[in-house]
C-alpha atoms as a PDB file:
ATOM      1  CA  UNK A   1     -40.630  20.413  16.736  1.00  0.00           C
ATOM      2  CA  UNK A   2     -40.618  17.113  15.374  1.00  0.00           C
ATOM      3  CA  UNK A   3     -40.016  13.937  17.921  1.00  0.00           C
ATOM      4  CA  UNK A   4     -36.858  11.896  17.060  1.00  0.00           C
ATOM      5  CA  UNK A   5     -37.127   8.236  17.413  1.00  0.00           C
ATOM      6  CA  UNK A   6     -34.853   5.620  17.536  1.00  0.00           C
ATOM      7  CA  UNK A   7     -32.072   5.505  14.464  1.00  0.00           C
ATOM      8  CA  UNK A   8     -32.853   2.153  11.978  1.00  0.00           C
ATOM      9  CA  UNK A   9     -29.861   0.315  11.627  1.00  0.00           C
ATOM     10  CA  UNK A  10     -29.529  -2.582   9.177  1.00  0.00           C
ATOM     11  CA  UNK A  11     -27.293  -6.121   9.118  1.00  0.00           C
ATOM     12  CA  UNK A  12     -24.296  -5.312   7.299  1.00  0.00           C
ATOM     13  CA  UNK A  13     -24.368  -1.671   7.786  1.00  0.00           C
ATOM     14  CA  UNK A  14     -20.673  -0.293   8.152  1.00  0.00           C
ATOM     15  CA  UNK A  15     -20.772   2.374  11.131  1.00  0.00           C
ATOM     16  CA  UNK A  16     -17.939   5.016  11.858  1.00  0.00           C
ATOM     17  CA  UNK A  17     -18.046   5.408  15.880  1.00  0.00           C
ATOM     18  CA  UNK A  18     -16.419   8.617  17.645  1.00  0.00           C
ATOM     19  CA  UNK A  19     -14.041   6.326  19.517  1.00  0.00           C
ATOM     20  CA  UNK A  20     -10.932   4.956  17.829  1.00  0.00           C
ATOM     21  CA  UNK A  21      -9.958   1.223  18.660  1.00  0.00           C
ATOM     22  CA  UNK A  22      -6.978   0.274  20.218  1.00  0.00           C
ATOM     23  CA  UNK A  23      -5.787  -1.004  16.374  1.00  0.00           C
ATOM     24  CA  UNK A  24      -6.537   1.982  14.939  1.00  0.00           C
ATOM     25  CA  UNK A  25     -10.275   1.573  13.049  1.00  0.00           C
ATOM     26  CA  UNK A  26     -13.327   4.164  13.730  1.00  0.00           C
ATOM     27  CA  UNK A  27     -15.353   1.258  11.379  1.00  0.00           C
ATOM     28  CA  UNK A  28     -17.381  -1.779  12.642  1.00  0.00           C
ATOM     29  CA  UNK A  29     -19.818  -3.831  11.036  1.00  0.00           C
ATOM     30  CA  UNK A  30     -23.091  -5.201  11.970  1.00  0.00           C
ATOM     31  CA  UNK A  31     -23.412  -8.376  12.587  1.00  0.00           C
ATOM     32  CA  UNK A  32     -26.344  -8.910  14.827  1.00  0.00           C
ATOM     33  CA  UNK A  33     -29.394  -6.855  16.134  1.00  0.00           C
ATOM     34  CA  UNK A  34     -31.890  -7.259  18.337  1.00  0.00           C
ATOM     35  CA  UNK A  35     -31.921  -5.191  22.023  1.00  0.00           C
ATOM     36  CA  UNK A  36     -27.919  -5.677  21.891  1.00  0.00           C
ATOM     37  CA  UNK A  37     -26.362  -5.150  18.639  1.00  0.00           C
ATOM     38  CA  UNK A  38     -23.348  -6.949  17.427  1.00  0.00           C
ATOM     39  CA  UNK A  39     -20.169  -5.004  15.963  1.00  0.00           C
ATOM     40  CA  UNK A  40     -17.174  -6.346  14.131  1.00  0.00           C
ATOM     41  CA  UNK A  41     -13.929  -4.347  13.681  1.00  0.00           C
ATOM     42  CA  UNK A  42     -13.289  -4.196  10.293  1.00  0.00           C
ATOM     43  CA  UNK A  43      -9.594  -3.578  11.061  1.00  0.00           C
ATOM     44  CA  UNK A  44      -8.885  -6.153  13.471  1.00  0.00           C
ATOM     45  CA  UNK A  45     -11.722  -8.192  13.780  1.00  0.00           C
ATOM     46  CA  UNK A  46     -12.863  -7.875  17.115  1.00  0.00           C
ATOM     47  CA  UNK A  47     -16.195  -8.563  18.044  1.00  0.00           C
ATOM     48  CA  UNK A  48     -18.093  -6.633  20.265  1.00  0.00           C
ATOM     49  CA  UNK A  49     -21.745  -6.558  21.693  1.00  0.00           C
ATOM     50  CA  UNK A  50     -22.999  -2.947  22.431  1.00  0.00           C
ATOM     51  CA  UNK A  51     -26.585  -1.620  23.575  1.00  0.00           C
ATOM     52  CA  UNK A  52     -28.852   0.253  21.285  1.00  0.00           C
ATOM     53  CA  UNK A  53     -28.757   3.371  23.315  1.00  0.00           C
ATOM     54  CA  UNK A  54     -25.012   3.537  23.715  1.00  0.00           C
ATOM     55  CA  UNK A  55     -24.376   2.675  19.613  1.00  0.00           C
ATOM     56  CA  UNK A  56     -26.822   5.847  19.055  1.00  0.00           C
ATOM     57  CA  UNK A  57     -24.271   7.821  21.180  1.00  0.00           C
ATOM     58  CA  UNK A  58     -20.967   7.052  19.707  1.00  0.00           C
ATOM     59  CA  UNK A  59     -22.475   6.895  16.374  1.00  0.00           C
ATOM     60  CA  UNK A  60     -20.671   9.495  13.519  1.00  0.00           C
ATOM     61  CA  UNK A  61     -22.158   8.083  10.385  1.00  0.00           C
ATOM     62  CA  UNK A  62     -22.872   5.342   8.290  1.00  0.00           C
ATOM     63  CA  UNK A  63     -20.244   4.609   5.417  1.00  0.00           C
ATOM     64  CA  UNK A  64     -22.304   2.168   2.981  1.00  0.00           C
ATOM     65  CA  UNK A  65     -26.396   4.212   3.120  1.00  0.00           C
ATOM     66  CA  UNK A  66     -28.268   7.119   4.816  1.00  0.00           C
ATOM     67  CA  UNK A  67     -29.289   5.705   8.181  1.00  0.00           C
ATOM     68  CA  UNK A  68     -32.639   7.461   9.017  1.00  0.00           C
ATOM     69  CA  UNK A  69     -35.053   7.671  12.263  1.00  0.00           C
ATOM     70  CA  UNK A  70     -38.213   5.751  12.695  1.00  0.00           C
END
């Protein structure tokens, strides 16, 4: 069995998480990455600051590309 590393995620990438936000959107946008990675709503606006290893958990699927592993 192949290892899995970590998922490669890109500035700009549009990300659908499992959690709905309180104004309705599953979408944020990346705004910022390093060891915390930055998230904009893109139905409110809201910024947010989330760690690598809890993004990787709530994240469904990227809407704009084909996010792959390293």
């Amino acid at each position: 069995m192949k290892a899995r590393g970590p998922l490669v995620f890109r500035l700009g990438d549009v990300l659908e998480l499992r959690k709905t936000h309180p104004c309705g959107s599953k979408t944020w946008e990346i705004v910022r990455l390093g060891a915390d990675i930055g998230l904009v709503c893109t139905g409110c606006g809201h910024r947010i600051m989330m760690d690598r290893v809890r993004l990787e958990r709530s994240f469904r699927k990227c809407m704009n590309r084909e996010v792959e592993r390293m």
